[in-house]
N, C-alpha and C. Protein backbone atom coordinates (compact mmCIF):
# COMPACT_ATOMS: atom_id res chain seq x y z
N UNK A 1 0.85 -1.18 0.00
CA UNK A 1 0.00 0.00 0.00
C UNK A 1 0.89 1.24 0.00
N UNK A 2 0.89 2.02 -1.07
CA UNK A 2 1.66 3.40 -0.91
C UNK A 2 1.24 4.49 0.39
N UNK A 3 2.15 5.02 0.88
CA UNK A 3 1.99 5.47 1.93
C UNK A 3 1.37 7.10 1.47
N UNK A 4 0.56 7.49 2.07
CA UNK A 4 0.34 8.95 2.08
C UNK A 4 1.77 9.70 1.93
N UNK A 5 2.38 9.62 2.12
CA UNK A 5 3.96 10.43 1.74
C UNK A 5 4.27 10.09 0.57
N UNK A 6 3.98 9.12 0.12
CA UNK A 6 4.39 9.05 -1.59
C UNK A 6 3.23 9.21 -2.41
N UNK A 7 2.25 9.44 -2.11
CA UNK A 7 0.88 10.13 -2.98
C UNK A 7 1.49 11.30 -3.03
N UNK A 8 1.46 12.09 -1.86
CA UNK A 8 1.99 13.12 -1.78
C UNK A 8 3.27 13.83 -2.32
N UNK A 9 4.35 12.78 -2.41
CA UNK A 9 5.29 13.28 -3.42
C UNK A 9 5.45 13.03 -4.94
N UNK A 10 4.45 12.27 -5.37
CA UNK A 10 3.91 11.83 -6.69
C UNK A 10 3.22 13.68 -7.19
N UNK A 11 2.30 14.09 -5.97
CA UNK A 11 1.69 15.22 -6.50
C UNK A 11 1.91 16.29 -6.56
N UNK A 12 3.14 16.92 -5.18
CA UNK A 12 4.00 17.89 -5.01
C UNK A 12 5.41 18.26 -5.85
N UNK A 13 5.86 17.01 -5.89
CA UNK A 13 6.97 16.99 -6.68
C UNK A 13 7.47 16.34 -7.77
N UNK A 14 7.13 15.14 -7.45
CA UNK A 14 7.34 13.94 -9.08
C UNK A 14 6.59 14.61 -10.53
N UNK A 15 5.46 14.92 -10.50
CA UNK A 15 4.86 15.17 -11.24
C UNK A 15 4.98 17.23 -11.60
N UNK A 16 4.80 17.57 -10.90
CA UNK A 16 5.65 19.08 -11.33
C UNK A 16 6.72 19.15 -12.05
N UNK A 17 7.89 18.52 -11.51
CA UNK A 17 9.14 18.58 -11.78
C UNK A 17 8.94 17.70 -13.20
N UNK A 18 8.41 16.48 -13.91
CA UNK A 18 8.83 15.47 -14.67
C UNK A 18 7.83 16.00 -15.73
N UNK A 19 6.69 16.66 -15.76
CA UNK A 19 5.68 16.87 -16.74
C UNK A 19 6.33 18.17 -17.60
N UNK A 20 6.88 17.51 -18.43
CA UNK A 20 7.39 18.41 -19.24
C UNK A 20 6.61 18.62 -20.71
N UNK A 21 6.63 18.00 -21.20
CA UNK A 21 6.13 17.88 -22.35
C UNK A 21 6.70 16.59 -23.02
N UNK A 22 7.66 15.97 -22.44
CA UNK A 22 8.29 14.99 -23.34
C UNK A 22 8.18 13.61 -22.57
N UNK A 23 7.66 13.76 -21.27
CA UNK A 23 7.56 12.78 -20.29
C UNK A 23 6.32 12.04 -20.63
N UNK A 24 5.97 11.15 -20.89
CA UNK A 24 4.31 10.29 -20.39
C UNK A 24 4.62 9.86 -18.77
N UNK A 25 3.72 9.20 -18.52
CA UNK A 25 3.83 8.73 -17.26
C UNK A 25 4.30 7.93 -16.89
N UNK A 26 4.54 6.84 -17.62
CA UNK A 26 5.42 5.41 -17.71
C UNK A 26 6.43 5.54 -17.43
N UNK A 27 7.04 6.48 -18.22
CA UNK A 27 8.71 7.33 -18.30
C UNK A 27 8.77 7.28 -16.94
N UNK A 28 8.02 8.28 -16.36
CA UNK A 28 8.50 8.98 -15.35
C UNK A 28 8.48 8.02 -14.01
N UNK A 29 7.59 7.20 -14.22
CA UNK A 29 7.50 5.95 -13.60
C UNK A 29 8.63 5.22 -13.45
N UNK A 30 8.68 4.25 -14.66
CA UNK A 30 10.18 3.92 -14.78
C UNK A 30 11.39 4.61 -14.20
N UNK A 31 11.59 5.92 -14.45
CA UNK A 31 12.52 6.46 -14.30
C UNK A 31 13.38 6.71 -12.66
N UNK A 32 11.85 7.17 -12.04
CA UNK A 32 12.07 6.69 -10.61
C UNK A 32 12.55 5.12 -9.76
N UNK A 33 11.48 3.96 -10.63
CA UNK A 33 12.17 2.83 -10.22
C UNK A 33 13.52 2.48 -10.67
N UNK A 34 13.77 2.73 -12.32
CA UNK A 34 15.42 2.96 -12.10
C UNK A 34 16.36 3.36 -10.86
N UNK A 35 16.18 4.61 -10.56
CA UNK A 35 16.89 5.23 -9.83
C UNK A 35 17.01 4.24 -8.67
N UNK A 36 15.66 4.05 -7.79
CA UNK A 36 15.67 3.32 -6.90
C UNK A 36 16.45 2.07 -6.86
N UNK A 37 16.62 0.88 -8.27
CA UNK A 37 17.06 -0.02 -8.38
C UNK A 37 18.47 0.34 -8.10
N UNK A 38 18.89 1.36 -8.63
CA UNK A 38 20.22 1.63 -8.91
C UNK A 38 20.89 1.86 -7.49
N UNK A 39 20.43 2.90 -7.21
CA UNK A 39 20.67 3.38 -5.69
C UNK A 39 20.41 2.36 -4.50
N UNK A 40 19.89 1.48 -4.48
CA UNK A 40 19.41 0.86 -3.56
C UNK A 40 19.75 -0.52 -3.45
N UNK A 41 21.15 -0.69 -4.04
CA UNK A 41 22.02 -1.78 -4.11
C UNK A 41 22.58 -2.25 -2.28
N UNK A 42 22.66 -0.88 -1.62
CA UNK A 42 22.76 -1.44 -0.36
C UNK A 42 24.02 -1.32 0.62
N UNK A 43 24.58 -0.57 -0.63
CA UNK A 43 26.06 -0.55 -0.35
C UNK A 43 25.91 0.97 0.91
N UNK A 44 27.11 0.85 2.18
CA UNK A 44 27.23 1.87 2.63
C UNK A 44 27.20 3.69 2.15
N UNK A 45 27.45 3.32 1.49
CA UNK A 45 27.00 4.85 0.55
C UNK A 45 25.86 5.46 0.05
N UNK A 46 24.72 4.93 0.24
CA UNK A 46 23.56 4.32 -0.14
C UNK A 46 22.52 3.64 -0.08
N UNK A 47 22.00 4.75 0.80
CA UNK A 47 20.98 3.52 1.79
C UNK A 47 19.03 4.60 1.35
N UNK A 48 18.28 3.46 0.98
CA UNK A 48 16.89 3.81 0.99
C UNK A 48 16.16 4.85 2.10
N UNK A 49 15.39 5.70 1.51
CA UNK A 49 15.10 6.31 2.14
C UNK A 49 13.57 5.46 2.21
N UNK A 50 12.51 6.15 3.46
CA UNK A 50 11.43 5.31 3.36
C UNK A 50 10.16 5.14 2.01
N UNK A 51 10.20 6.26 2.24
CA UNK A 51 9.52 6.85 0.42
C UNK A 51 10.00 6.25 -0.38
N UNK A 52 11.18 5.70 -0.47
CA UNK A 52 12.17 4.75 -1.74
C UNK A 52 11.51 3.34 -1.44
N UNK A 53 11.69 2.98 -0.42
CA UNK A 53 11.13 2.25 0.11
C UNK A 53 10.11 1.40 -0.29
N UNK A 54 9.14 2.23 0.12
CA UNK A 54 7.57 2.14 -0.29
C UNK A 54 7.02 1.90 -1.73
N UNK A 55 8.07 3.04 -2.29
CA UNK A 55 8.00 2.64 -3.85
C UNK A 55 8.20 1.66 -4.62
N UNK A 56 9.32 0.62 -4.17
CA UNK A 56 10.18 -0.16 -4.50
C UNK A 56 9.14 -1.69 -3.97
N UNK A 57 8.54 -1.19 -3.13
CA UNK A 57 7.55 -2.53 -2.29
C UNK A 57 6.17 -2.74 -2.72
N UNK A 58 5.89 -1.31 -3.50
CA UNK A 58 4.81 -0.99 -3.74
C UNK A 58 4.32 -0.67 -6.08
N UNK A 59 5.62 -1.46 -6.13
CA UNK A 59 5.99 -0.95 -7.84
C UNK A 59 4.73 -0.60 -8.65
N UNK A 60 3.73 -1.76 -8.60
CA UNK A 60 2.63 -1.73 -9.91
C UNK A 60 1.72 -0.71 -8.99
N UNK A 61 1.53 -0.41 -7.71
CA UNK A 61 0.37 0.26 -7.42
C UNK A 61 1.32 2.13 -7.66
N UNK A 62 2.48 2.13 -7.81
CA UNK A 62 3.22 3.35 -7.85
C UNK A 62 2.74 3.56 -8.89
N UNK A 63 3.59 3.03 -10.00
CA UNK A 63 3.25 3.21 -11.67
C UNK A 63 1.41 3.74 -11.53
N UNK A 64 0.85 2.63 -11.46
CA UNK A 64 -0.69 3.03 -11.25
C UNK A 64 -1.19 4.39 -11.11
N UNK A 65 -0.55 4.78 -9.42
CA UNK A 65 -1.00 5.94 -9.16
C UNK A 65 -0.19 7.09 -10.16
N UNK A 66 0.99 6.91 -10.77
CA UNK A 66 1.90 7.81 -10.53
C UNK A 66 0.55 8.52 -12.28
N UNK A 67 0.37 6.76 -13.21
CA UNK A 67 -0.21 7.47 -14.64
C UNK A 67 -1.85 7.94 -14.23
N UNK A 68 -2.49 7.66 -12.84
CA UNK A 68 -3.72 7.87 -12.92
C UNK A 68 -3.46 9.67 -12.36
N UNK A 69 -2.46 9.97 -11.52
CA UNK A 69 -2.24 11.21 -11.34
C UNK A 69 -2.46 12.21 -12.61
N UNK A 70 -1.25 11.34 -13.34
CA UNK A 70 -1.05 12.06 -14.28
C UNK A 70 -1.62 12.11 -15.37
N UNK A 71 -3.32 11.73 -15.72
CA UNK A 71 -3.72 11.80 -16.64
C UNK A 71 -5.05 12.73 -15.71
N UNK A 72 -5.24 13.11 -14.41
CA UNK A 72 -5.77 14.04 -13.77
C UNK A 72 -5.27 15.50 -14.06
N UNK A 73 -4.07 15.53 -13.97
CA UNK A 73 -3.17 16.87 -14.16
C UNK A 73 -3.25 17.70 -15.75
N UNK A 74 -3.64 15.96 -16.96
CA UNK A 74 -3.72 16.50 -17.96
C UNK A 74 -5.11 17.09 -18.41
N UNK A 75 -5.87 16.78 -17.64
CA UNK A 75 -7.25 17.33 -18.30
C UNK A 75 -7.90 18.08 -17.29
N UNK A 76 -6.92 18.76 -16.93
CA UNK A 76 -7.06 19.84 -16.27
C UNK A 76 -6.91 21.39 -16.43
């Protein structure tokens, strides 16, 4: 279950910052679980934050929310 802190940064920030014009939602989707995969190897340098977390535990309902957000934002 995504936590209210990552709805919330899906709507404050993920989606502000990534809606460019060249982004769909998938992208931006992906793009975050990239990161997460990448970063979150585990190594001392590099440790999950909880929001990373959540995302990473929570993949298909992220993506979900991240394109149902973002097809709210567009027909708006």
């Amino acid at each position: 279950m995504l936590l209210q802190e990552t709805k919330k940064y899906v709507n404050d920030v993920l989606l502000p910052d990534y809606m460019d014009g060249y982004n769909d939602a998938i992208d931006i989707a992906m793009d975050v679980l990239d990161n997460i995969d990448f970063f979150g190897d585990g190594n001392g340098l590099s440790r999950l934050t909880r929001l990373a977390r959540n995302i990473a535990a929570n993949r298909k309902e992220f993506n979900d929310y991240v394109v149902k957000e973002f097809q709210d934002v567009e027909e708006k």
